[in-house]
C-alpha atoms as a PDB file:
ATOM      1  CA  UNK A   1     112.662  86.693  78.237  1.00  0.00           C
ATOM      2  CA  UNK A   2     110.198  88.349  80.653  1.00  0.00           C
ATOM      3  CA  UNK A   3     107.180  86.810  81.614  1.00  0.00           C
ATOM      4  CA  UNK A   4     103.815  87.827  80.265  1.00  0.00           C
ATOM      5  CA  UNK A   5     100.763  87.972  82.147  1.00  0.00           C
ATOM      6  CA  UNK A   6      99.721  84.679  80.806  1.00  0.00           C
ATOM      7  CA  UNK A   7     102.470  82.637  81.667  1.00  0.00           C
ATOM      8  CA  UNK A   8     102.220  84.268  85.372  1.00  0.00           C
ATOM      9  CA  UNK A   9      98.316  83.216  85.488  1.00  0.00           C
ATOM     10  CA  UNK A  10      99.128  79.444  83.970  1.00  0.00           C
ATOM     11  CA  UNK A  11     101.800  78.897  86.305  1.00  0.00           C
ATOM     12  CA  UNK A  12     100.151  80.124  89.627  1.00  0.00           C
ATOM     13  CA  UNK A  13      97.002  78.075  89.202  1.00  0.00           C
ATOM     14  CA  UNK A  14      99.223  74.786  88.396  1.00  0.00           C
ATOM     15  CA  UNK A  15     101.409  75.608  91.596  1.00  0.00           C
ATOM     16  CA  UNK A  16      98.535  76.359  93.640  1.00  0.00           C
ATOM     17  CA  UNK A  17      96.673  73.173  92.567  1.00  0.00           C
ATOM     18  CA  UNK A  18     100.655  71.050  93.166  1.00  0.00           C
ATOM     19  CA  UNK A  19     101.067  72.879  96.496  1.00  0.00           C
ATOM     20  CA  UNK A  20      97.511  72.481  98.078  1.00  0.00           C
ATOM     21  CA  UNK A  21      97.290  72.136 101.051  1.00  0.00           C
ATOM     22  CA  UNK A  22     100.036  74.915 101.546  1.00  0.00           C
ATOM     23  CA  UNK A  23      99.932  78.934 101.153  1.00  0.00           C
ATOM     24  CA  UNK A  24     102.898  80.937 100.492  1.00  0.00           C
ATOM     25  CA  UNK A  25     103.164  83.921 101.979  1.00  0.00           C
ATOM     26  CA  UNK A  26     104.903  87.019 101.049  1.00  0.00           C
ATOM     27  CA  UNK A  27     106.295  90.125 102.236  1.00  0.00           C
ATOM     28  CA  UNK A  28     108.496  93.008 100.692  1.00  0.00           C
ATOM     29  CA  UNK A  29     109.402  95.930 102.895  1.00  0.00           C
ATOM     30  CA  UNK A  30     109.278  99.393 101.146  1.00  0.00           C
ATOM     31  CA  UNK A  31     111.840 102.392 101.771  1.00  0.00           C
ATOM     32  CA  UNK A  32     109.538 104.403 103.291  1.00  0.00           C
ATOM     33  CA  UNK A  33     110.855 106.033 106.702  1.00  0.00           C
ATOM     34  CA  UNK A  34     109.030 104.584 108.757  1.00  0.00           C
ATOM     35  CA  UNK A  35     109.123 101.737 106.235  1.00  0.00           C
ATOM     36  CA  UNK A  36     105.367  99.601 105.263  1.00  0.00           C
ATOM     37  CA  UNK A  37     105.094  96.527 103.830  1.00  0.00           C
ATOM     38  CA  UNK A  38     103.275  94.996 100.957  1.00  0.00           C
ATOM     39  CA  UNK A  39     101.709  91.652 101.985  1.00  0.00           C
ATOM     40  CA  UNK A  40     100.772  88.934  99.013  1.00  0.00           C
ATOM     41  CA  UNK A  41      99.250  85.750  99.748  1.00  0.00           C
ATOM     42  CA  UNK A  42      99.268  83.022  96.520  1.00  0.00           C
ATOM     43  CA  UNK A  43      95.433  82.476  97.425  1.00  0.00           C
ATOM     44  CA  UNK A  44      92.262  83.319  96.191  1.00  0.00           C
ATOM     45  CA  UNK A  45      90.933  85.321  98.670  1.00  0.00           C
ATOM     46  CA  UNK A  46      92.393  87.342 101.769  1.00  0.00           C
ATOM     47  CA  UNK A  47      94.579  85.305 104.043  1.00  0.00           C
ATOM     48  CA  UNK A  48      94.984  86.482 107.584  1.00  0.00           C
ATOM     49  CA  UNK A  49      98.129  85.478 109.580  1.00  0.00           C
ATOM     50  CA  UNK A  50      99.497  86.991 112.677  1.00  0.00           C
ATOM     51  CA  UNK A  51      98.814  89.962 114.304  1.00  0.00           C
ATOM     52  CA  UNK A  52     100.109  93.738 114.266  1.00  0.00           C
ATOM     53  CA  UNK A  53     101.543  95.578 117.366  1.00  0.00           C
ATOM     54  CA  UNK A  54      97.684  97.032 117.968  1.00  0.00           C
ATOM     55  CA  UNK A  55      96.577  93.288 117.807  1.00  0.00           C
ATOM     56  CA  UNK A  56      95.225  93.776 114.378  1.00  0.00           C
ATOM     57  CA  UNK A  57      94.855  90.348 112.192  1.00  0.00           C
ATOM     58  CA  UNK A  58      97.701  90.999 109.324  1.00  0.00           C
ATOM     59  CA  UNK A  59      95.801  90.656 106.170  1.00  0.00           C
ATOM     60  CA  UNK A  60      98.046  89.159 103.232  1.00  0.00           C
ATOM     61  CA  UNK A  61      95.695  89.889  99.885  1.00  0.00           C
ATOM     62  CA  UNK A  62      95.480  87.568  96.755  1.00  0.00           C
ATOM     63  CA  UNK A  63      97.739  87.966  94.012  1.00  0.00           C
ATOM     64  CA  UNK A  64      98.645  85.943  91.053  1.00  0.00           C
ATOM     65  CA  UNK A  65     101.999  84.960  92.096  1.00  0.00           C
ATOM     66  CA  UNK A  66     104.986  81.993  90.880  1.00  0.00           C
ATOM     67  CA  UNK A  67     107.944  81.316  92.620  1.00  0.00           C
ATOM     68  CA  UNK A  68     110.708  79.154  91.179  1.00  0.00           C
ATOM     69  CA  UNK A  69     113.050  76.973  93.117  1.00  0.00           C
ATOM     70  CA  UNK A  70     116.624  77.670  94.011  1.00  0.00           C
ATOM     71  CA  UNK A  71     118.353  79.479  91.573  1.00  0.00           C
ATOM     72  CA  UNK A  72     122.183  78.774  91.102  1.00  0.00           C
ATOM     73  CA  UNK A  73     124.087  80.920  88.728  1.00  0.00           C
ATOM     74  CA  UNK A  74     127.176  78.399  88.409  1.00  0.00           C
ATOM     75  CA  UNK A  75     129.611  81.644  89.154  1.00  0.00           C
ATOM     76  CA  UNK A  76     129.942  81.624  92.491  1.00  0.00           C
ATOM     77  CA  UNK A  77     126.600  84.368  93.155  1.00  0.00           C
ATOM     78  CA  UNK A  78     124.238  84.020  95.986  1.00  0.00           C
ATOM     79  CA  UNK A  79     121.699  81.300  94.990  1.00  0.00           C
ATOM     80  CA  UNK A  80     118.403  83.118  94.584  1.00  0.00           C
ATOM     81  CA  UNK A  81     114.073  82.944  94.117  1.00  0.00           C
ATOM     82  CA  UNK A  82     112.449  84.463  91.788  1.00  0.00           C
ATOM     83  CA  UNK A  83     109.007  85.351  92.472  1.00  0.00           C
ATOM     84  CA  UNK A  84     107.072  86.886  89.854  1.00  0.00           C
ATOM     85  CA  UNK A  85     103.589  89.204  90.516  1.00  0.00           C
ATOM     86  CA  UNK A  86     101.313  89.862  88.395  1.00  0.00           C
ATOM     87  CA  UNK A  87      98.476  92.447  87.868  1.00  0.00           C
ATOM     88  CA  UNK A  88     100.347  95.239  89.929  1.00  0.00           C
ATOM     89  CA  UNK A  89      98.463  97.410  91.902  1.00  0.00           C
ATOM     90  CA  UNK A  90      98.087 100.974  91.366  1.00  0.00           C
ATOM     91  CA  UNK A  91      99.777 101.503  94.370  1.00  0.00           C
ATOM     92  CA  UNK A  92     102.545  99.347  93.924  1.00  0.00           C
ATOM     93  CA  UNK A  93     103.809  99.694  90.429  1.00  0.00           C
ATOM     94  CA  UNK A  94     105.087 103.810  90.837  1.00  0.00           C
ATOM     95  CA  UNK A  95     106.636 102.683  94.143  1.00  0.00           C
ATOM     96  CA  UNK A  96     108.225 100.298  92.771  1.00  0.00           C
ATOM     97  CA  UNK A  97     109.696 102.078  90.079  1.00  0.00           C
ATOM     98  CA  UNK A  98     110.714 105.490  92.022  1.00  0.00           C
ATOM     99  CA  UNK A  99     112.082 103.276  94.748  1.00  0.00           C
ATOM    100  CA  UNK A 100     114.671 101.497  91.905  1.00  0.00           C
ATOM    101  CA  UNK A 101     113.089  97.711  93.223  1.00  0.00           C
ATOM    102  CA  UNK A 102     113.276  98.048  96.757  1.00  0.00           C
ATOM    103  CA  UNK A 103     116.581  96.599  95.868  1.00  0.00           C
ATOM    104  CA  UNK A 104     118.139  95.500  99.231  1.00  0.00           C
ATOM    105  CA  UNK A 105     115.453  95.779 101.216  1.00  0.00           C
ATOM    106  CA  UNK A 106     113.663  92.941 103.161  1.00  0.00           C
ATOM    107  CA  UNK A 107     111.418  90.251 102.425  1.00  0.00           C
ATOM    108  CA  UNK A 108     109.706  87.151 103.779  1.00  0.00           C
ATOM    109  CA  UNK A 109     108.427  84.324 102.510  1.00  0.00           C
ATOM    110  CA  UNK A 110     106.189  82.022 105.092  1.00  0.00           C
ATOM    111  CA  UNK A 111     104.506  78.892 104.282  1.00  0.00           C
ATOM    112  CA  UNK A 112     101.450  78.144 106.473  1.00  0.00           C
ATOM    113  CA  UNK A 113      98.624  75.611 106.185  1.00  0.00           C
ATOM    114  CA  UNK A 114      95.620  76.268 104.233  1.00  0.00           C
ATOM    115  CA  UNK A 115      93.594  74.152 106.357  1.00  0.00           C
ATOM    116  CA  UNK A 116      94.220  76.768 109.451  1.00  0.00           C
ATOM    117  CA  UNK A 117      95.927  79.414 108.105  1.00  0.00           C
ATOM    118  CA  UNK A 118      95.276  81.981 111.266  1.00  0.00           C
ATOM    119  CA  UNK A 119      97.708  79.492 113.595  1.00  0.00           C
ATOM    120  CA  UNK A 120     101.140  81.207 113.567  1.00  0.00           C
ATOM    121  CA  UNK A 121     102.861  77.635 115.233  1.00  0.00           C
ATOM    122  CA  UNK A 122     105.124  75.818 113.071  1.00  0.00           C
ATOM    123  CA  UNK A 123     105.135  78.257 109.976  1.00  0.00           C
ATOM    124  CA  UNK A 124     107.822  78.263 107.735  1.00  0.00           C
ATOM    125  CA  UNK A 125     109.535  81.314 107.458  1.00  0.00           C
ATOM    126  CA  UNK A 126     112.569  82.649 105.125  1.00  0.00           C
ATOM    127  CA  UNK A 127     114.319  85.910 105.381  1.00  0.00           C
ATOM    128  CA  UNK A 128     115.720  87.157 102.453  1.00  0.00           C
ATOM    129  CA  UNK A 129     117.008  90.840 100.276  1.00  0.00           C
ATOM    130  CA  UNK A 130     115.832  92.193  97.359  1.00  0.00           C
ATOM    131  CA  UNK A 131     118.957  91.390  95.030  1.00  0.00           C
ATOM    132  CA  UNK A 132     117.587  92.761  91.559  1.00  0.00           C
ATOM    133  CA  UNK A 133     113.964  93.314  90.130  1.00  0.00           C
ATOM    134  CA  UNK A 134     112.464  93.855  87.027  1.00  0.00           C
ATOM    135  CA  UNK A 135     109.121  95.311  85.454  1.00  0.00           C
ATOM    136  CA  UNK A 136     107.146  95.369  82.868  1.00  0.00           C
ATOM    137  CA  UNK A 137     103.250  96.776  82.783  1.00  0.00           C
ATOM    138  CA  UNK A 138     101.614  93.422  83.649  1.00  0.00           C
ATOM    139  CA  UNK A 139     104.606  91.883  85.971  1.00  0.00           C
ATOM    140  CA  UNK A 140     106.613  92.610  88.256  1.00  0.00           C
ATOM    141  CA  UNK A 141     109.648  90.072  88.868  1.00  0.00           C
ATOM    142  CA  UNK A 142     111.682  89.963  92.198  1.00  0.00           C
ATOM    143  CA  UNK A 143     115.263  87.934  92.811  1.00  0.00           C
ATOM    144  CA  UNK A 144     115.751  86.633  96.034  1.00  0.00           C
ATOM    145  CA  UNK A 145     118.444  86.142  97.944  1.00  0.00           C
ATOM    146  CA  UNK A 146     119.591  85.289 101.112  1.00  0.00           C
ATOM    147  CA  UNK A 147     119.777  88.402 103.738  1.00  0.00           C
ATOM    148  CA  UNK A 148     123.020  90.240 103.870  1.00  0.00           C
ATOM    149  CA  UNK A 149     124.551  88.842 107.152  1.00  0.00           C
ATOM    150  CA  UNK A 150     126.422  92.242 107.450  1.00  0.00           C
ATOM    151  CA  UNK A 151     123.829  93.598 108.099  1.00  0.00           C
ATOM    152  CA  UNK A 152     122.780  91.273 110.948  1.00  0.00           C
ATOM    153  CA  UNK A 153     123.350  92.273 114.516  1.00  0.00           C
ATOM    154  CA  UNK A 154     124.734  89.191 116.070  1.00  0.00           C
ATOM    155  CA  UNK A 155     123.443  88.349 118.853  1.00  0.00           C
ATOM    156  CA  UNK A 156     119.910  89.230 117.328  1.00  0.00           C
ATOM    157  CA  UNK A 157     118.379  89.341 120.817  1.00  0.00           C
ATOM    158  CA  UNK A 158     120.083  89.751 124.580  1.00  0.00           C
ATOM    159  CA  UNK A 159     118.687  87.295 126.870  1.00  0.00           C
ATOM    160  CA  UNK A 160     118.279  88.488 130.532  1.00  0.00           C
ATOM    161  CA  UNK A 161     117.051  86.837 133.651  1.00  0.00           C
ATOM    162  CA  UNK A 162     114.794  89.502 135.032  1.00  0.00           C
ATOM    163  CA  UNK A 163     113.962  91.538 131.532  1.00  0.00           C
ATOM    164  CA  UNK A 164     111.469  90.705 128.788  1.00  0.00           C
ATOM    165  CA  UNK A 165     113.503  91.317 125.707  1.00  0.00           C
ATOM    166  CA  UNK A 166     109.895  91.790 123.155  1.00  0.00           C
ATOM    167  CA  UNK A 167     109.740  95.582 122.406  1.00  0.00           C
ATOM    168  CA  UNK A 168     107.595  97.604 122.043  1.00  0.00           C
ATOM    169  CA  UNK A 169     104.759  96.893 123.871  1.00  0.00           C
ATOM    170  CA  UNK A 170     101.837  94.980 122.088  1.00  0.00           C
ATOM    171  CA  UNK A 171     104.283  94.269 119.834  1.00  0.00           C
ATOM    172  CA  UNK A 172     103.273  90.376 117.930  1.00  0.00           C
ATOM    173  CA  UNK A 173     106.279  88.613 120.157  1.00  0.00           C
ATOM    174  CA  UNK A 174     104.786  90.012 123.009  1.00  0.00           C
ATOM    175  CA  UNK A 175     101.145  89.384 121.669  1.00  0.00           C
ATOM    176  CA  UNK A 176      99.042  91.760 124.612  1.00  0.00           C
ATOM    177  CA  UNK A 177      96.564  92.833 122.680  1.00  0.00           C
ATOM    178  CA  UNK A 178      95.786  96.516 123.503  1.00  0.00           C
ATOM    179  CA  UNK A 179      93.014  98.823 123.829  1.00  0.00           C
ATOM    180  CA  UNK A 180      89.347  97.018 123.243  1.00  0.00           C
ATOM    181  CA  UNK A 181      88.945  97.296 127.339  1.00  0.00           C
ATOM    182  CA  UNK A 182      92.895  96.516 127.841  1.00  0.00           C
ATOM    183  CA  UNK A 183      94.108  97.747 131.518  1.00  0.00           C
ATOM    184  CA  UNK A 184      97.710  98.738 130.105  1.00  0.00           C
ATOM    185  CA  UNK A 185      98.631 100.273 127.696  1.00  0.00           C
ATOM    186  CA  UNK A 186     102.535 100.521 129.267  1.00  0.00           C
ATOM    187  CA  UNK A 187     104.879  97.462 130.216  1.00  0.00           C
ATOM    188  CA  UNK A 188     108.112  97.893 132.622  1.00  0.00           C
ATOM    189  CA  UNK A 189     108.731  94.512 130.320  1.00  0.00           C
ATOM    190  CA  UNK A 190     109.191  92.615 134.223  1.00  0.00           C
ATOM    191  CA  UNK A 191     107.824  89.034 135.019  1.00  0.00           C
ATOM    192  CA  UNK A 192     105.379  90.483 137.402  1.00  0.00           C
ATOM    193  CA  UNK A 193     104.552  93.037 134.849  1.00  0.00           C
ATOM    194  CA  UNK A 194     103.709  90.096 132.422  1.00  0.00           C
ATOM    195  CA  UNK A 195     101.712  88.335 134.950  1.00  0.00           C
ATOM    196  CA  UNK A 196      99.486  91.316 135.731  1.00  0.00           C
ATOM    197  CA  UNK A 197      98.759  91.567 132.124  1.00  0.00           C
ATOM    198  CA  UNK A 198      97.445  87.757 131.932  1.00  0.00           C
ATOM    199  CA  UNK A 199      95.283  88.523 134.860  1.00  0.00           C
ATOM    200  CA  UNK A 200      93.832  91.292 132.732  1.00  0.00           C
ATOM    201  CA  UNK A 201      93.979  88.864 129.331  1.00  0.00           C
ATOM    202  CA  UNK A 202      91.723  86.875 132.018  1.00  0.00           C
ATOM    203  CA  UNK A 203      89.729  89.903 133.071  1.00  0.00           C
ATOM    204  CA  UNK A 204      88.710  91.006 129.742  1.00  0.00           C
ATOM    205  CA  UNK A 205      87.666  86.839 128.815  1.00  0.00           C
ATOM    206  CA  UNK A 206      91.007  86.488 126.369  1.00  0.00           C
ATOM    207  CA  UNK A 207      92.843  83.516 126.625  1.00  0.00           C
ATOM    208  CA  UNK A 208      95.776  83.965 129.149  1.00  0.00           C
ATOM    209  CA  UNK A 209      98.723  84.220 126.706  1.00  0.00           C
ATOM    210  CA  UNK A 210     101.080  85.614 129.914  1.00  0.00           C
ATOM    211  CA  UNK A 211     103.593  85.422 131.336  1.00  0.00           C
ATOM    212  CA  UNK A 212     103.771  82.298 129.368  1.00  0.00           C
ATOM    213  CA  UNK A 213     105.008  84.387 126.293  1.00  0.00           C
ATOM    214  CA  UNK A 214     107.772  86.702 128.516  1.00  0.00           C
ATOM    215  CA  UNK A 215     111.141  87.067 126.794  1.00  0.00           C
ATOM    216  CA  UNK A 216     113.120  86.781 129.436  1.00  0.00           C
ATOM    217  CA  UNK A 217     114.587  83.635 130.573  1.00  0.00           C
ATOM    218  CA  UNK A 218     114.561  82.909 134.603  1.00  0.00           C
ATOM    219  CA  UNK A 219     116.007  80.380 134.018  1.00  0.00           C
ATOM    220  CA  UNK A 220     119.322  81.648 133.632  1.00  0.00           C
ATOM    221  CA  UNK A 221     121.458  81.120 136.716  1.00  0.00           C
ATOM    222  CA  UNK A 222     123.315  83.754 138.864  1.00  0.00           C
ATOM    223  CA  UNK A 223     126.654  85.344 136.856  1.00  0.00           C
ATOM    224  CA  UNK A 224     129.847  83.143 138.585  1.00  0.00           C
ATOM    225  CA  UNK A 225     127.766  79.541 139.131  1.00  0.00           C
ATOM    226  CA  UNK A 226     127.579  78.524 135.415  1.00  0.00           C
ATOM    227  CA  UNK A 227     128.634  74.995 135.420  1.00  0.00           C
ATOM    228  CA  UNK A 228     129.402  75.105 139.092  1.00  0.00           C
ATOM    229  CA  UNK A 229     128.362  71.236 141.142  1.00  0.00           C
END
């Protein structure tokens, strides 16, 4: 039986009250080329978490939202979570329904600390799919699951010696923060390349978050001496 708006309400102010001091998180990627994202926090007011690859805060906005635990159908399925949202947006609910769900595409789930929810260390994060949603006027319902691994390029990133593997530039791995008085707004992604942007993090009175955040890994010895004595 679907949920009404009621039982949504009752049952995210007794989770938020059981799961204090924690916020969940959530994100649902659209089918838009390029795709957005619609961002729900399980707060009462606008959460902000992360940053964008313009070094934006990512705002996550409040929504009356459950979430159940792991669901097991007994048959052999992929266990699932159903979240339920209620009071749609305007914007959401024809989306929703042209786009049949957004069935297959995306979503996240992060669980971050309501006491400092702006500090993106230690989160909890879980990638999952869209396996099958539902609607009514009031409520939208989403299953789940776990992310097709088909669909998964294995390795997910190449690690090199000399070359920073966080594209594009500015992106929230590689956290530069551009424009506002930035001296780049390129990267040859080298380790001297990093380090010149954290002089200019220093320059411009940021904290220096380079090259300590380079994705590359000099670390990694020459090809041929790998275990060598």
């Amino acid at each position: 039986m679907p949920k009404t708006l009621s039982d949504v309400l009752t049952e995210h102010k007794n989770q938020m009250e059981s799961e204090w001091p924690l916020i969940f998180l959530y994100e649902i990627q659209t089918t838009d080329d390029p795709p957005q994202r619609f961002r729900y926090a399980k707060a009462n007011e606008r959460v902000y978490h992360g940053v964008n690859s313009a070094g934006a805060p990512i705002a996550y906005y409040p929504a009356p939202i459950t979430h159940s635990g792991i669901i097991e159908s007994g048959s052999g399925d992929i266990p699932t979570i159903e979240v339920n949202v209620a009071n749609l947006s305007l914007e959401l609910a024809p989306r929703l329904e042209a786009a049949g769900g957004f069935i297959g595409q995306p979503a996240i789930i992060r669980v971050i600390s309501a006491l400092d929810p702006e500090n993106t260390e230690g989160t909890f994060r879980i990638d999952l799919e869209v396996v099958s949603a539902s609607m009514t006027p009031l409520v939208a319902t989403f299953s789940l699951g776990a992310y097709n691994l088909a669909k998964t390029n294995f390795p997910p990133y190449v690690h090199t010696k000399r070359h920073c593997r966080w594209a594009p530039f500015g992106s929230p791995e590689c956290g530069y923060i551009l424009g506002v008085g930035g001296a780049f707004t390129t990267c040859g992604f080298t380790l001297e390349d990093c380090r010149a942007r954290g002089d200019d993090e220093v320059a411009r009175g940021l904290v220096r978050q380079h090259p300590k955040r380079f994705g590359g890994k000099p670390g990694i010895p020459p090809a041929g001496r790998i275990g060598r004595r």
